[in-house]
Protein backbone atom coordinates (compact mmCIF):
# COMPACT_ATOMS: atom_id res chain seq x y z
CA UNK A 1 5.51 18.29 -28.56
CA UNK A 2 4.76 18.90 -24.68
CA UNK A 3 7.25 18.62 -22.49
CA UNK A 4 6.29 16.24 -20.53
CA UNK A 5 6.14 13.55 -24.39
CA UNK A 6 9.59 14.87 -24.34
CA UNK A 7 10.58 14.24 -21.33
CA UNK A 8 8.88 10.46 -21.51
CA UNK A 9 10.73 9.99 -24.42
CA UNK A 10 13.97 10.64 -22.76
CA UNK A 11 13.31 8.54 -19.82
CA UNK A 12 12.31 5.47 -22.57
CA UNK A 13 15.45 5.94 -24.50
CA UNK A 14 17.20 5.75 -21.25
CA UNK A 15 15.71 2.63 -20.37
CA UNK A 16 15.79 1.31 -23.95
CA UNK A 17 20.32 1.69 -23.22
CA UNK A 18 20.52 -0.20 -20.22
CA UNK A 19 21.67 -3.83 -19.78
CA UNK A 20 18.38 -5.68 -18.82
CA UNK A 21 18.75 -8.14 -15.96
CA UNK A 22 20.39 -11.46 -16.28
CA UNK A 23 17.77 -13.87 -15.29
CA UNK A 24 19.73 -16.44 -14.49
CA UNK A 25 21.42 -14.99 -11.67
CA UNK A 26 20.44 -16.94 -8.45
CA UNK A 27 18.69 -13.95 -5.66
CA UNK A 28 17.60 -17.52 -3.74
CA UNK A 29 20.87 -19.67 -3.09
CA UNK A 30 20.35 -22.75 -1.13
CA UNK A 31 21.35 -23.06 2.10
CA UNK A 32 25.03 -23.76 2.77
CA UNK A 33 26.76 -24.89 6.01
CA UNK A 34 29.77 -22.39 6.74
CA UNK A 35 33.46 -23.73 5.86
CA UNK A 36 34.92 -25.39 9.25
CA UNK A 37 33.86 -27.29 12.17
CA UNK A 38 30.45 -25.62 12.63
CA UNK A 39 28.92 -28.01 9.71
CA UNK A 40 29.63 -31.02 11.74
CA UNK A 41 28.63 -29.14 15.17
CA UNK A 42 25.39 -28.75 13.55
CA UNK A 43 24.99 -31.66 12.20
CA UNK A 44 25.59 -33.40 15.45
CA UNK A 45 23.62 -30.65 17.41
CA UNK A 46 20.41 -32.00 15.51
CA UNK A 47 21.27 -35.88 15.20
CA UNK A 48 20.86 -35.72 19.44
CA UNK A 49 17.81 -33.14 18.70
CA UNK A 50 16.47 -35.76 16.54
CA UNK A 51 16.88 -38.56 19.57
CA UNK A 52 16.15 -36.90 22.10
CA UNK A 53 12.40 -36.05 20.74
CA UNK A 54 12.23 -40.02 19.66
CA UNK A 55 13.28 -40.80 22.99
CA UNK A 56 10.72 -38.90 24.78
CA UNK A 57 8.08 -39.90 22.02
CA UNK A 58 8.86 -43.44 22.82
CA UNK A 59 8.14 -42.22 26.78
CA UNK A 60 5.41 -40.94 26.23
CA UNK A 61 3.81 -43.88 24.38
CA UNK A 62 4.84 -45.75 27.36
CA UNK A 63 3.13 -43.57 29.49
CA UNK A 64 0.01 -43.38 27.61
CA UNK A 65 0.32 -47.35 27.60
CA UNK A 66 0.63 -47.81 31.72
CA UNK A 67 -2.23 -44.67 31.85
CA UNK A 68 -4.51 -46.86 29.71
CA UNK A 69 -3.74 -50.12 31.73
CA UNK A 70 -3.67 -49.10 35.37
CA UNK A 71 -7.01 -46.74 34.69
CA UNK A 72 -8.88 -49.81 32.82
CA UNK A 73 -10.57 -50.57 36.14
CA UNK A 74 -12.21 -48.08 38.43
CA UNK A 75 -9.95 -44.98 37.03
CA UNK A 76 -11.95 -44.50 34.00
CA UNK A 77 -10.26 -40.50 33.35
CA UNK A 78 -6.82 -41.88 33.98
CA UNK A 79 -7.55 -44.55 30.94
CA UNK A 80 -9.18 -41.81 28.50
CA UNK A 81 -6.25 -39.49 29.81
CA UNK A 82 -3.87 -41.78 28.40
CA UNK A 83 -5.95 -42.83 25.26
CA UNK A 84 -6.06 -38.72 24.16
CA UNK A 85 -2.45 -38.93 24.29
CA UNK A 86 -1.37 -41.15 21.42
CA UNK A 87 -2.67 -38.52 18.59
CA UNK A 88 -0.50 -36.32 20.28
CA UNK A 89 2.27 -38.52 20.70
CA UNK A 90 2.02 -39.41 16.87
CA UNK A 91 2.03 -35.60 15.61
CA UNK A 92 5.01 -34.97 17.85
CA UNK A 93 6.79 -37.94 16.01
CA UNK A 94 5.65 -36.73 12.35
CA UNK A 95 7.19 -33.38 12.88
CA UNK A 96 10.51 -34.97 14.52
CA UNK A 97 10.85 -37.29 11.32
CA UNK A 98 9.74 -34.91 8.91
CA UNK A 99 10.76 -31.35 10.13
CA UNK A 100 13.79 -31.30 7.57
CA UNK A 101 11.38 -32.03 4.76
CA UNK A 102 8.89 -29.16 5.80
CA UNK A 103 11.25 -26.35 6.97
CA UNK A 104 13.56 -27.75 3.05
CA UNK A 105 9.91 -27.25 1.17
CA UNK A 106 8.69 -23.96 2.97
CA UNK A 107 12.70 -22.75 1.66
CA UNK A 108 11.83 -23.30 -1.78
């Protein structure tokens, strides 16, 4: 035999002795708010997160709304100005509804 067989035989018997790893051990654990008053903190840091981007959604559709109603005579820009708003305003309120569930599936 060569040494280096013997010395791959040695380094398999080695392996072939050790404990193999427990797959059920968890290297991902969810997220998990720390013990004490900094889980309602949070909590109530994004609750008025969560308004506060409503609220100025809700602004902004009222802005877009007076835009498209002042500019429907003689201010043609200001109407189309506030017509290329309301995508806008709507993908600003998809993300404030549903930025839990996309930040909660991009964890996974």
């Amino acid at each position: 035999m060569s040494t280096t067989h013997n010395l791959l035989m040695q380094v398999q018997d080695y392996l072939a002795q050790q404990t193999p790893i427990n797959p059920s051990i968890d290297f991902n654990p969810p997220a998990e708010a720390p013990p004490g008053p900094l889980e309602s903190a949070a909590k109530t840091m994004l609750a008025w997160m969560k308004w506060g981007g409503l609220f100025g959604a809700v602004g902004a559709g009222v802005a877009s709304g007076i835009m498209m109603a002042v500019g429907g005579r003689n201010r043609n820009n200001m109407a189309v100005d506030g017509a290329m708003r309301i995508p806008w305003i709507i993908g600003g309120m998809a993300l404030v509804f549903g930025a839990a569930s996309i930040v909660g599936f991009l964890a996974k």
